[in-house]
C-alpha atoms as a PDB file:
ATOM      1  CA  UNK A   1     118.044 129.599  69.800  1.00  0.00           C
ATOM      2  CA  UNK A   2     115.209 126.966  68.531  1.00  0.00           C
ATOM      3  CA  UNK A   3     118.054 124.818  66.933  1.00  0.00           C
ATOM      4  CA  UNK A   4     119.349 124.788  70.228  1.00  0.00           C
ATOM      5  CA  UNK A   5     116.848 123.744  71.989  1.00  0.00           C
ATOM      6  CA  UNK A   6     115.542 121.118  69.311  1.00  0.00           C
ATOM      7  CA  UNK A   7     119.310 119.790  69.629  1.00  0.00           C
ATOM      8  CA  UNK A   8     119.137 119.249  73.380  1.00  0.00           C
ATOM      9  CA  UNK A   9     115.695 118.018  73.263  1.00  0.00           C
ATOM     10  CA  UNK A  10     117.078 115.164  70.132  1.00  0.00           C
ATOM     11  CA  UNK A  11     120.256 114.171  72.888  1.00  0.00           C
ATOM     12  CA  UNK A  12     118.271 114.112  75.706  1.00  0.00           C
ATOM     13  CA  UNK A  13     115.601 111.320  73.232  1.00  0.00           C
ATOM     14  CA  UNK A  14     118.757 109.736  71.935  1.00  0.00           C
ATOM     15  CA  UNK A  15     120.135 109.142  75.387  1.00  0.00           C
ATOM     16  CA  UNK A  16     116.874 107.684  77.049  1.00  0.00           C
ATOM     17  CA  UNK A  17     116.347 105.620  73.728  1.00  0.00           C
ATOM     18  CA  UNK A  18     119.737 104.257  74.335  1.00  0.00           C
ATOM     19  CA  UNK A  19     119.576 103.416  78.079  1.00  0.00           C
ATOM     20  CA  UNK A  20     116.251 101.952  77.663  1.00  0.00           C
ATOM     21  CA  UNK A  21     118.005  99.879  74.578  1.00  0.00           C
ATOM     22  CA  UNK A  22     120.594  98.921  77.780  1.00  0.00           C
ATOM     23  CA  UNK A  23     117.698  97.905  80.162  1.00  0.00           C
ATOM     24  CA  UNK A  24     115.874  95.482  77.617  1.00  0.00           C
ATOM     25  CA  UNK A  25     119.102  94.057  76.397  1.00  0.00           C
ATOM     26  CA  UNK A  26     120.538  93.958  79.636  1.00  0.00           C
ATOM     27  CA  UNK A  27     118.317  94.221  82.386  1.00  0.00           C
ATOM     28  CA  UNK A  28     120.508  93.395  85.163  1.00  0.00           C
ATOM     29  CA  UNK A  29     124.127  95.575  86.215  1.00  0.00           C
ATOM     30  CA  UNK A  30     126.991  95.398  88.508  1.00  0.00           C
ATOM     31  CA  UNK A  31     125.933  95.610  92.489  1.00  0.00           C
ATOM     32  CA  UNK A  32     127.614  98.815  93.372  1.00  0.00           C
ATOM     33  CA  UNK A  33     127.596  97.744  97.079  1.00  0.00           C
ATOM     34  CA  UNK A  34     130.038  95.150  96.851  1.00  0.00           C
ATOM     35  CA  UNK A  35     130.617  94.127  92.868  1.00  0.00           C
ATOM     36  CA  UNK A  36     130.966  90.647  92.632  1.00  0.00           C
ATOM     37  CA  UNK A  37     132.904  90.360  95.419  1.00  0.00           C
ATOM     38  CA  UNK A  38     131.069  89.362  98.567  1.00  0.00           C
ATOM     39  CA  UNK A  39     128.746  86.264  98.650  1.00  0.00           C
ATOM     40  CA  UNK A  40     126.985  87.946 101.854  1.00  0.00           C
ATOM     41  CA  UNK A  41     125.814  91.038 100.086  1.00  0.00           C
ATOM     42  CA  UNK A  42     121.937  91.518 101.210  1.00  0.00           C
ATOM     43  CA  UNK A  43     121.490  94.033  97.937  1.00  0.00           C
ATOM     44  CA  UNK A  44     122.802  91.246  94.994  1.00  0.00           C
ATOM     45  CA  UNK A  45     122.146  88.206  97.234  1.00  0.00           C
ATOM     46  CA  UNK A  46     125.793  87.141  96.327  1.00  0.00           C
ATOM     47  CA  UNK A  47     125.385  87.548  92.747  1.00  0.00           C
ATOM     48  CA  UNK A  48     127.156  90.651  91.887  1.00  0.00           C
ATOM     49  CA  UNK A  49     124.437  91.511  89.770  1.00  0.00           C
ATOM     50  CA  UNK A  50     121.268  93.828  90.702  1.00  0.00           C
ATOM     51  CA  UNK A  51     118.167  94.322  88.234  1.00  0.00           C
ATOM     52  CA  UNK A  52     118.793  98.272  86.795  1.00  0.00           C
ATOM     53  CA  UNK A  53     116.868 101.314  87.822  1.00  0.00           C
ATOM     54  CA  UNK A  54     115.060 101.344  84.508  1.00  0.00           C
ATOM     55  CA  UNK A  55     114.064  97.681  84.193  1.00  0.00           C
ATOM     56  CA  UNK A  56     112.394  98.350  87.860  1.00  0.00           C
ATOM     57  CA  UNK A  57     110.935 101.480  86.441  1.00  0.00           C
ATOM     58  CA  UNK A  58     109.306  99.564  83.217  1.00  0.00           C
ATOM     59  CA  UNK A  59     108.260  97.074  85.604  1.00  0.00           C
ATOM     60  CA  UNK A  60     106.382  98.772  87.531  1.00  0.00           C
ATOM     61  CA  UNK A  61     104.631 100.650  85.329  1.00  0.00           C
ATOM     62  CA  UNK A  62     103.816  97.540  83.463  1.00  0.00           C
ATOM     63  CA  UNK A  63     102.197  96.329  86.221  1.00  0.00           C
ATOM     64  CA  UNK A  64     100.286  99.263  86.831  1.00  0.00           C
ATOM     65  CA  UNK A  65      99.128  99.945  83.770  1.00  0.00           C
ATOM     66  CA  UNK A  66      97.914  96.283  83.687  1.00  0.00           C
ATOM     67  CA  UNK A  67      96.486  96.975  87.284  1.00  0.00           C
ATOM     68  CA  UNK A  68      94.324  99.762  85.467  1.00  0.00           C
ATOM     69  CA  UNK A  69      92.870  98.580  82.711  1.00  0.00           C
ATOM     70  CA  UNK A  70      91.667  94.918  84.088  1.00  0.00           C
ATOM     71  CA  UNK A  71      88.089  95.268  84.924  1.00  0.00           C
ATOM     72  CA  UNK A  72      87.151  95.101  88.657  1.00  0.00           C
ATOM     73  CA  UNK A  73      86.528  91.379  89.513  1.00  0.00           C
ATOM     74  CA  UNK A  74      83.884  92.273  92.189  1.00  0.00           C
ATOM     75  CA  UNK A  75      81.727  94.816  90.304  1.00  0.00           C
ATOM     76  CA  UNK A  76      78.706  93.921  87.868  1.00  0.00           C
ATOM     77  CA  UNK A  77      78.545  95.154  84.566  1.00  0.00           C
ATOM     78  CA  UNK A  78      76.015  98.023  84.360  1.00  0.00           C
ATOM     79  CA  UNK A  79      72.935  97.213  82.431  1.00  0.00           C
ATOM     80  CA  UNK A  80      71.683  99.494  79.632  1.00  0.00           C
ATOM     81  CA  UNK A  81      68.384 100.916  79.792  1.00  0.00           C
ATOM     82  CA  UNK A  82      66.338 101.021  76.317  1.00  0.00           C
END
């Protein structure tokens, strides 16, 4: 039953590692709205392509974690008491 489990938990790595291979080598798909095919298309903008799930995932928490750890522009630095 462990070997089981260990063998899921490897596919489920080797899967993610692979999409997220996908989204840096790739980062943009197919439009599933309308594929290419209709300049008009308010989801592509006409191009047929569409920036994927995981690239807007990475993204944003790129930005967040950037967000985070940049020190508040508006607050003074504490002084230290000897």
């Amino acid at each position: 039953m462990p070997a089981l489990v260990l063998l899921v938990a490897l596919t489920v790595l080797a899967a993610a590692a692979v999409y997220a291979a996908g989204c840096w080598l790739a980062p943009f798909g197919p439009c599933g709205r309308c594929h290419g095919h209709d300049r008009l298309c308010r989801r592509c903008d006409g191009t047929g392509r569409r920036v994927r799930a995981g690239r807007r995932l990475h993204t944003y928490l790129r930005a967040l974690y950037r967000e985070g750890s940049r020190p508040d522009p508006g607050r003074r630095p504490e002084r230290r008491r000897p």
